[in-house]
N, C-alpha and C. Protein backbone atom coordinates (compact mmCIF):
# COMPACT_ATOMS: atom_id res chain seq x y z
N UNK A 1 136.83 113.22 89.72
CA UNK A 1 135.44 113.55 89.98
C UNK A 1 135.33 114.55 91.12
N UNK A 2 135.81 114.45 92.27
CA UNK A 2 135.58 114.94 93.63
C UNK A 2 137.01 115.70 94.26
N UNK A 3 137.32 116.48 94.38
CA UNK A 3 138.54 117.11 94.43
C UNK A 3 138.26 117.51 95.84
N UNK A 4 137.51 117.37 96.63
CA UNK A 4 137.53 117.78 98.05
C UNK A 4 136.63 116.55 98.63
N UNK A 5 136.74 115.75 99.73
CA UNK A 5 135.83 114.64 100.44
C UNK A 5 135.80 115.22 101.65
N UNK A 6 135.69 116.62 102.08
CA UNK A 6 135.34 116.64 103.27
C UNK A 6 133.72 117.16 103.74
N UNK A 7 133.15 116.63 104.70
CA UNK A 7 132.02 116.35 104.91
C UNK A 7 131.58 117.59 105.66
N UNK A 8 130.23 118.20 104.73
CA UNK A 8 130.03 119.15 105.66
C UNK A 8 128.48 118.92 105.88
N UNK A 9 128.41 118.63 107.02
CA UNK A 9 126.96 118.09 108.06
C UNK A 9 125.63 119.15 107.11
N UNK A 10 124.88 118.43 106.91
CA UNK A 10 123.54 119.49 106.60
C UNK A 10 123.65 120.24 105.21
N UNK A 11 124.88 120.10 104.63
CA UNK A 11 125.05 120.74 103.31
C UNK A 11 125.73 119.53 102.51
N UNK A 12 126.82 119.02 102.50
CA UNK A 12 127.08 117.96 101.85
C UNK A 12 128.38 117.29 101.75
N UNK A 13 129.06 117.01 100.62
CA UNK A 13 130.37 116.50 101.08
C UNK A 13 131.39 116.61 99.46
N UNK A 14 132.40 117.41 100.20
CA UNK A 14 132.83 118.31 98.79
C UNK A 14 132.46 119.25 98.32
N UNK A 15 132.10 119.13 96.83
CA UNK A 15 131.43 119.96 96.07
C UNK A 15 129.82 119.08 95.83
N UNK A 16 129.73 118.20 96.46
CA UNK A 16 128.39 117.33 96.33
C UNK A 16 127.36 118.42 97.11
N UNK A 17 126.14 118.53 97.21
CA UNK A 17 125.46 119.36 97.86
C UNK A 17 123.83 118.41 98.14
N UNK A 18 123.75 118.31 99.44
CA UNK A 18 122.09 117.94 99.13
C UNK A 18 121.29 118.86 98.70
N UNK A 19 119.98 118.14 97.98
CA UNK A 19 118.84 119.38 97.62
C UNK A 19 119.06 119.22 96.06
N UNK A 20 120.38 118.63 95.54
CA UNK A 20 120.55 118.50 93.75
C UNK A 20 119.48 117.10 93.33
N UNK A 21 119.18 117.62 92.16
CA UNK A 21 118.04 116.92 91.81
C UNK A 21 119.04 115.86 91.05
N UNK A 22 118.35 114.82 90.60
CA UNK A 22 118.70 113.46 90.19
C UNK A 22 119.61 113.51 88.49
N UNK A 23 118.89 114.41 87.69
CA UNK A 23 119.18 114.39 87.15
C UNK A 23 120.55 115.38 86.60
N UNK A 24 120.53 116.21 87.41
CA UNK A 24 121.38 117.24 87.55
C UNK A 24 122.64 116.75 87.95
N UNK A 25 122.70 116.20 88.88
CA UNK A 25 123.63 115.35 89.67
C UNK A 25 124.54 114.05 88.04
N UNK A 26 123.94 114.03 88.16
CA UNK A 26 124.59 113.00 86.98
C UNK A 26 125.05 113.48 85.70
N UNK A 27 124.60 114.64 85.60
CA UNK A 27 124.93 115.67 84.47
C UNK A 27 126.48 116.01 84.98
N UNK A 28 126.46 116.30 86.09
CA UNK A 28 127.24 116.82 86.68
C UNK A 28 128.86 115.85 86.99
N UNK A 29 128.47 114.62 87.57
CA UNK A 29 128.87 113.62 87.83
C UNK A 29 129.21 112.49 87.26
N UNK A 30 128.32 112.47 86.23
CA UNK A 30 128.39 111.22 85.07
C UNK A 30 127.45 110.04 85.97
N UNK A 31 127.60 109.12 84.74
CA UNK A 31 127.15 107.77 84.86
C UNK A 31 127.60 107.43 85.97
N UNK A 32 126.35 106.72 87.24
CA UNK A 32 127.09 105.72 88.01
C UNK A 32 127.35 103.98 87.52
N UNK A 33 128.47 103.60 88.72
CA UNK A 33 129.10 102.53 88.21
C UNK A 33 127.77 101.54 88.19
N UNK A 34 126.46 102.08 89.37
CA UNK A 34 125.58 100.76 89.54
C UNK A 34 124.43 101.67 90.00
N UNK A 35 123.49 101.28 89.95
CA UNK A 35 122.06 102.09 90.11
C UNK A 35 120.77 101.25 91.24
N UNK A 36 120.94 101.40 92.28
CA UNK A 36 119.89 100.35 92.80
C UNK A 36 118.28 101.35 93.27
N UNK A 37 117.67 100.68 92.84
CA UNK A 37 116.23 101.23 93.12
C UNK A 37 115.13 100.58 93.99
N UNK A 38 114.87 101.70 95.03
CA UNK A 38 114.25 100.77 96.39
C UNK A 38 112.87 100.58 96.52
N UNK A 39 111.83 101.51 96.02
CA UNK A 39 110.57 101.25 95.41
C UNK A 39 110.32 101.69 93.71
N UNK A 40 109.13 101.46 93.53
CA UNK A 40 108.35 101.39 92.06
C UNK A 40 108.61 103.70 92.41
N UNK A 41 108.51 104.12 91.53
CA UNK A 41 108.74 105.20 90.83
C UNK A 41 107.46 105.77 90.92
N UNK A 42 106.99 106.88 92.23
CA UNK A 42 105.82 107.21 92.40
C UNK A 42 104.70 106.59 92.95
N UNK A 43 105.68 105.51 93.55
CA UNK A 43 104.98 104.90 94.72
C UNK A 43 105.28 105.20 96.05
N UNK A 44 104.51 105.38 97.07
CA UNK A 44 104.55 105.10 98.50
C UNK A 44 104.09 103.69 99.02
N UNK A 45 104.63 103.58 99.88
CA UNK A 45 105.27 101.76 100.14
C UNK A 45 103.95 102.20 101.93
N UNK A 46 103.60 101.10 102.06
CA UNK A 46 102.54 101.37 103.61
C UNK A 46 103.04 102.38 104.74
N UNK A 47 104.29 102.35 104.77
CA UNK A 47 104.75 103.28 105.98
C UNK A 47 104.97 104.89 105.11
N UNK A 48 104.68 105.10 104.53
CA UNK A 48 104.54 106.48 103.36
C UNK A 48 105.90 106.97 103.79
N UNK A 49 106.70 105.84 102.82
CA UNK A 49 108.03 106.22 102.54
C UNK A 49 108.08 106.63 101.04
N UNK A 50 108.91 107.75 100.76
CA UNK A 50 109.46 108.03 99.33
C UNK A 50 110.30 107.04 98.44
N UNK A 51 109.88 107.14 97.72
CA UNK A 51 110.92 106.42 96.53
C UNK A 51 111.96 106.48 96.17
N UNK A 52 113.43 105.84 96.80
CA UNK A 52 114.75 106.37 96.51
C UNK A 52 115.53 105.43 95.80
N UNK A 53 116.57 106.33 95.06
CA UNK A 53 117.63 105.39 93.99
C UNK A 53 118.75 106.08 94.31
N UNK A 54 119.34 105.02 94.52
CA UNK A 54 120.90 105.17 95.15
C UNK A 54 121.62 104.72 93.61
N UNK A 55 122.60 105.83 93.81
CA UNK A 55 123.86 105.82 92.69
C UNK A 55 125.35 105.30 93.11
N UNK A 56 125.50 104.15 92.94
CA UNK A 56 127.14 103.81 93.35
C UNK A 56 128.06 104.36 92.31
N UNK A 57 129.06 104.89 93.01
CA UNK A 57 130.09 105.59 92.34
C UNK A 57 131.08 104.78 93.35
N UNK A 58 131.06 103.54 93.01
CA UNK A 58 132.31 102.46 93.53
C UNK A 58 133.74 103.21 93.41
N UNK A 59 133.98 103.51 92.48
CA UNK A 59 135.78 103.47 92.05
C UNK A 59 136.09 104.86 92.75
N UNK A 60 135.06 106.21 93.40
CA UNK A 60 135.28 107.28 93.36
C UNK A 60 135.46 107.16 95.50
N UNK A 61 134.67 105.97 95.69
CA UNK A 61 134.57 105.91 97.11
C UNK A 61 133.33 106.19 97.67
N UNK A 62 132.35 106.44 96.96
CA UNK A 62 131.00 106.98 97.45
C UNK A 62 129.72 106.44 96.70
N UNK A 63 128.75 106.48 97.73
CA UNK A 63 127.46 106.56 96.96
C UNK A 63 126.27 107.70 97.52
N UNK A 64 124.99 108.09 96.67
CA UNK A 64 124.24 108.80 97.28
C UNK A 64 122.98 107.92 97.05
N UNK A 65 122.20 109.03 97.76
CA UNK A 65 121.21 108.13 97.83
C UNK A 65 120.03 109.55 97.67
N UNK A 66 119.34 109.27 96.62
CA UNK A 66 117.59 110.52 96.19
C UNK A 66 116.49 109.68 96.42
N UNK A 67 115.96 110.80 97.13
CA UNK A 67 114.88 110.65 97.69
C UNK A 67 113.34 111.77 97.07
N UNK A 68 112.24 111.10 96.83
CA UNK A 68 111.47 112.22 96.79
C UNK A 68 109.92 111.50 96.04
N UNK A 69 108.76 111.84 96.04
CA UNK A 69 107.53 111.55 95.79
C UNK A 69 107.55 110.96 93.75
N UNK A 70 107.61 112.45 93.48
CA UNK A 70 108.02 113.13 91.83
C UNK A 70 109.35 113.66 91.60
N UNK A 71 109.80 114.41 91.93
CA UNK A 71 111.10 114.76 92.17
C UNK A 71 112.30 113.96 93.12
N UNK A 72 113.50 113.62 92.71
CA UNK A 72 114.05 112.90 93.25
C UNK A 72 114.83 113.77 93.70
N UNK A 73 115.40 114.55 95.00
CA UNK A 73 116.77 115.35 95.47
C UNK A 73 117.59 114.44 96.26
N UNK A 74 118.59 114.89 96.34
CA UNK A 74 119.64 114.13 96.98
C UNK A 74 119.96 114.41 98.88
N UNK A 75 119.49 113.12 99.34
CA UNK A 75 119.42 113.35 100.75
C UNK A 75 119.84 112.63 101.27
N UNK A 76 121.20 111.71 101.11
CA UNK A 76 122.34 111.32 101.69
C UNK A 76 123.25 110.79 100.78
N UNK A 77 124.45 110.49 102.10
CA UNK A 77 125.76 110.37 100.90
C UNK A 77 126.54 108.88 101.88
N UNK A 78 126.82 107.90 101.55
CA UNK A 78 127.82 107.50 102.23
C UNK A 78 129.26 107.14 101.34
N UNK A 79 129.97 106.81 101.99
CA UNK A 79 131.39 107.32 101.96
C UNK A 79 132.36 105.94 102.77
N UNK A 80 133.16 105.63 101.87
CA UNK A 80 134.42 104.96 102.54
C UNK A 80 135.76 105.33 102.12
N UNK A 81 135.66 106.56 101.29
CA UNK A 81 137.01 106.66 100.50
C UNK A 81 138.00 107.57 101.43
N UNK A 82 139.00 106.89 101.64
CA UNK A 82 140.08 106.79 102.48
C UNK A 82 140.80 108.49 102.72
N UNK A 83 140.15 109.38 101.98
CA UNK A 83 140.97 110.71 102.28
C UNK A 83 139.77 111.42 102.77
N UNK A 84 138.43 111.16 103.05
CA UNK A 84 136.93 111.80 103.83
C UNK A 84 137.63 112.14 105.12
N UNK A 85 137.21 113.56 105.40
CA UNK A 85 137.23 114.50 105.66
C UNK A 85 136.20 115.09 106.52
N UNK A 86 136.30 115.10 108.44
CA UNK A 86 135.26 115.73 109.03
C UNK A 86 135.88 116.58 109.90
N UNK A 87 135.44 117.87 110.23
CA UNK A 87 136.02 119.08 110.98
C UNK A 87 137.43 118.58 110.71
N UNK A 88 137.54 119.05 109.78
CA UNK A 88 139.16 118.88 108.78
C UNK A 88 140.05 117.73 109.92
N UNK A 89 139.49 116.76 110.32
CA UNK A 89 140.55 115.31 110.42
C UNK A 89 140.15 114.63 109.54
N UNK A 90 141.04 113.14 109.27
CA UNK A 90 140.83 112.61 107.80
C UNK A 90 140.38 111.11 109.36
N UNK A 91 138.95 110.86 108.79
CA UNK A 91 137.88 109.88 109.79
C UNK A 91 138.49 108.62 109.22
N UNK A 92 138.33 107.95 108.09
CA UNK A 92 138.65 106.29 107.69
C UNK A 92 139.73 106.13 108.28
N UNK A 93 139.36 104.65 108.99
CA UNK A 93 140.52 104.17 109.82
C UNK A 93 140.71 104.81 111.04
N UNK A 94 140.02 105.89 111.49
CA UNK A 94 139.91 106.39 112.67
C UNK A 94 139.72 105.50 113.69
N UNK A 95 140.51 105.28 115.08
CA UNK A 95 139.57 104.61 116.21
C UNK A 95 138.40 104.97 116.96
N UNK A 96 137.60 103.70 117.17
CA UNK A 96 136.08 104.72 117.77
C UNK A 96 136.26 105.53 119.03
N UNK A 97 137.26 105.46 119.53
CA UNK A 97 136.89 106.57 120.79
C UNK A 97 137.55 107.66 120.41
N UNK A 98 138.75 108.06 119.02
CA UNK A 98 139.33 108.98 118.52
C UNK A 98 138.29 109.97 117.63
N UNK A 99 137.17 109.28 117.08
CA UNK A 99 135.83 109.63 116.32
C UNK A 99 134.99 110.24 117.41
N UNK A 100 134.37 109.47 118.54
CA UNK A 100 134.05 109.94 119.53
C UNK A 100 134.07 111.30 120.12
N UNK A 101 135.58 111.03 120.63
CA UNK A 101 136.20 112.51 121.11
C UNK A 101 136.22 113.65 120.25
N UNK A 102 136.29 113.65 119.00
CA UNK A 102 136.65 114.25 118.06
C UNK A 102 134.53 115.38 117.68
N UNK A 103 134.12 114.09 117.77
CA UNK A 103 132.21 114.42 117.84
C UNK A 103 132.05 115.31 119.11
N UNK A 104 132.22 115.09 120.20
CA UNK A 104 131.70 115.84 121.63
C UNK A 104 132.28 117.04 121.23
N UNK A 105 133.82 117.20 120.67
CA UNK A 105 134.23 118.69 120.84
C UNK A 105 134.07 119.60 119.95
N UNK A 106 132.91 118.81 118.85
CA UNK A 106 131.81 119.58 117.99
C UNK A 106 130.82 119.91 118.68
N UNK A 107 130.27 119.63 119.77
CA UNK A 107 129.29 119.38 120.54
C UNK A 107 127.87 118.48 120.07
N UNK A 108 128.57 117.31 119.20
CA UNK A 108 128.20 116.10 119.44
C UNK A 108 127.97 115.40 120.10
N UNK A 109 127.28 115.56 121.19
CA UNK A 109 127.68 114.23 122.38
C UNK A 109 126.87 113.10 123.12
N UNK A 110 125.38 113.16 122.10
CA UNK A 110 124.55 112.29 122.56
C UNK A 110 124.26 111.40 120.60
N UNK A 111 124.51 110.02 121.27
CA UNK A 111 124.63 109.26 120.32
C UNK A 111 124.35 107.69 120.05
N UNK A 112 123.76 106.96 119.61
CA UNK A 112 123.14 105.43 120.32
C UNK A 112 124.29 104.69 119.30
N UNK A 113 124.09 103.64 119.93
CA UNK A 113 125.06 102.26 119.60
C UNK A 113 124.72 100.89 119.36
N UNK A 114 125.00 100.67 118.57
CA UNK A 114 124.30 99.59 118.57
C UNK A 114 125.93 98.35 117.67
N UNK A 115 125.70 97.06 118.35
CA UNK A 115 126.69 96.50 118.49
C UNK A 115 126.00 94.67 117.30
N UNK A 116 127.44 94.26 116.70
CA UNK A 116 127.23 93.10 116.12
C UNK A 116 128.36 92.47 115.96
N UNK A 117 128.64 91.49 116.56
CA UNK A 117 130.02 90.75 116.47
C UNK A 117 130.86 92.00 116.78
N UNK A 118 131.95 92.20 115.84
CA UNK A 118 133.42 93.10 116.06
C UNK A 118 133.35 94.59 115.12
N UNK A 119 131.67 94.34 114.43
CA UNK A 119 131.00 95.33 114.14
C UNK A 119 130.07 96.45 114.98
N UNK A 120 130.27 98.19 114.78
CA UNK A 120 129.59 98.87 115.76
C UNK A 120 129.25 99.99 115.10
N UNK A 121 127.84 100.41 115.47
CA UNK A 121 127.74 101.47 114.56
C UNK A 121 127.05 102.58 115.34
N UNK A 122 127.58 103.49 115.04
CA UNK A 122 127.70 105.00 115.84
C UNK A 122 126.50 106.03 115.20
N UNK A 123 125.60 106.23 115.90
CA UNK A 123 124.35 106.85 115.22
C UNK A 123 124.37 108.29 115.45
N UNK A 124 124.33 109.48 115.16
CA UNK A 124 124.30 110.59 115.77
C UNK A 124 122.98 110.99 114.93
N UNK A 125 121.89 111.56 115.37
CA UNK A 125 120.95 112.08 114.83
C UNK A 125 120.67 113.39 114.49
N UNK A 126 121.50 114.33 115.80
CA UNK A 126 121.50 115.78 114.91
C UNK A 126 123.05 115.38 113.72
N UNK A 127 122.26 116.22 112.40
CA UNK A 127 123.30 115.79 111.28
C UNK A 127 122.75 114.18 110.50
N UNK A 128 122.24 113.65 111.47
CA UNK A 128 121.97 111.78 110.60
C UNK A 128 123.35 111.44 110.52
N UNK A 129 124.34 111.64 110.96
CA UNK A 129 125.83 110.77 110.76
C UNK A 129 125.55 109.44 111.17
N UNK A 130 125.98 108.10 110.51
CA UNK A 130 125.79 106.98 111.42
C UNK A 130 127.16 106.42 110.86
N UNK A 131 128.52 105.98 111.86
CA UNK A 131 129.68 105.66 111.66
C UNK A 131 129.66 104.40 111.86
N UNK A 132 130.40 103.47 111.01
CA UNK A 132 130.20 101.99 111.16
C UNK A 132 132.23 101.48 110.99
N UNK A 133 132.05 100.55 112.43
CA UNK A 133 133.08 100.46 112.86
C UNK A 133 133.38 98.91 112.56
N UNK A 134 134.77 98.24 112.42
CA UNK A 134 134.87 96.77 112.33
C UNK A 134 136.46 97.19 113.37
N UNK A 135 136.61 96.22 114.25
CA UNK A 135 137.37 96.41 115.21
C UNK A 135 137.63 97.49 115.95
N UNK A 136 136.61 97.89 116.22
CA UNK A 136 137.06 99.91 116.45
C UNK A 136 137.85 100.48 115.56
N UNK A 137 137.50 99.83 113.98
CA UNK A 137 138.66 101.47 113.12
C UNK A 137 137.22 101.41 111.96
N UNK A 138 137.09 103.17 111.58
CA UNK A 138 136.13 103.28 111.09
C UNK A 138 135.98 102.97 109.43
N UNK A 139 135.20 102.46 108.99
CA UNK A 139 135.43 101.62 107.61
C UNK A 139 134.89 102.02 106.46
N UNK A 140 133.19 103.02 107.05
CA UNK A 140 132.62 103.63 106.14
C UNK A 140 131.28 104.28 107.45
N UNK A 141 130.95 105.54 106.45
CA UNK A 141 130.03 106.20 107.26
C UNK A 141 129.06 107.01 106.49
N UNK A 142 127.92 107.33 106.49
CA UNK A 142 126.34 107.66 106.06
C UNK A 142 126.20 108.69 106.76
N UNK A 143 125.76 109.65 105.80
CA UNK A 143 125.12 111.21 106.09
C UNK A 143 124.13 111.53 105.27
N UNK A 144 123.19 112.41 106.18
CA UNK A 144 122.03 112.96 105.43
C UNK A 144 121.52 114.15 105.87
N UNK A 145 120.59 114.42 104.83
CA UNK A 145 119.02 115.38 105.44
C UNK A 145 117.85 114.76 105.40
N UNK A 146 116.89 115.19 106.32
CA UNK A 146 115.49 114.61 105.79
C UNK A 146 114.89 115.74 104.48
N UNK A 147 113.98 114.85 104.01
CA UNK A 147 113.62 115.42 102.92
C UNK A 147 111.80 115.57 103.35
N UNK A 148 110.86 116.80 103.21
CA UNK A 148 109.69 116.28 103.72
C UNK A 148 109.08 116.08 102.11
N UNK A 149 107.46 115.66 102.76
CA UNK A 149 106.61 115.44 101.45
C UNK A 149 106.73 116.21 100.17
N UNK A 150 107.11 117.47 100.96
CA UNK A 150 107.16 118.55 99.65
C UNK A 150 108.32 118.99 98.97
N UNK A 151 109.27 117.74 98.79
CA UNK A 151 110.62 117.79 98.20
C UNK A 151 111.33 118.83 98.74
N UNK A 152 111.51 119.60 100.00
CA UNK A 152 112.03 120.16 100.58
C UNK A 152 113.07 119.92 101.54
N UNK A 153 114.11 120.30 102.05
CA UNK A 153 114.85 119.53 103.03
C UNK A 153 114.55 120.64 104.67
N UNK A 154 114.33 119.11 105.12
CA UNK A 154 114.03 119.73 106.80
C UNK A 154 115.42 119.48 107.56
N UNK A 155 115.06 120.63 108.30
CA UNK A 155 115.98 120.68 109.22
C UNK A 155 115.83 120.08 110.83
N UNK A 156 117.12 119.50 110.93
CA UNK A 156 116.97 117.95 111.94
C UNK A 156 117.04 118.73 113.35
């Protein structure tokens, strides 16, 4: 399916691209293994959130996640598959202060934390990266764009 997993912030990961529409994507991609859907289809929910359906592609290492009013585009991706790829180091299984260091000398360097048992998860907001840690080695991690009202992608 994916012949490259490396992550590129604001554009996408691989040959995946945000901004591909729902159906395109699957044309492209095939059937996912599982389909979860988070509101009714052209609904806005009280906090005038969009309607998104996330595609698991279990066996490939990834899922995405579309977002959009009428149009569904694709505005994040997360990822645990073991050869992902950021400023060409390979991140799974990374230690968190090796991820860390590795973020600042992108000039990454402001980032919140938030902690649960031997679980930790690493938020960076320019980009939307949020890295989720189990003993300090990294296990799986979530990227995006925002998408505004007008099926457009904003820039963070």
């Amino acid at each position: 399916m994916l012949t490259n997993y490396e992550i590129k912030p604001n554009v996408g990961f691989g040959e995946i691209k945000f901004g591909t529409k729902i159906k395109e994507f699957i044309s492209e991609y095939g059937k996912p293994d599982e389909i979860d859907d988070i509101d009714e289809m052209n609904d806005v929910d009280e906090d005038g959130e969009m309607h998104t359906t996330l595609l698991h592609y279990w066996e490939n290492g990834f899922s995405v996640f579309f977002v959009g009013l009428t149009a569904q585009i694709l505005a994040g991706i997360e990822t645990d598959h073991p050869e992902t790829r950021l400023f060409d180091e390979k991140i799974m299984g990374m230690h968190r202060d090796d991820l860390e260091k590795l973020m600042k000398s992108k000039g990454y360097s402001y980032y919140e934390t938030e902690h649960d048992n031997n679980n930790v998860r690493l938020s960076y907001d320019v980009s939307m990266m949020d890295f989720f840690f189990h003993d300090d080695k990294l296990t799986h991690m979530n990227f995006g764009v925002l998408v505004g009202d007008d099926g457009q992608i904003e820039t963070v």
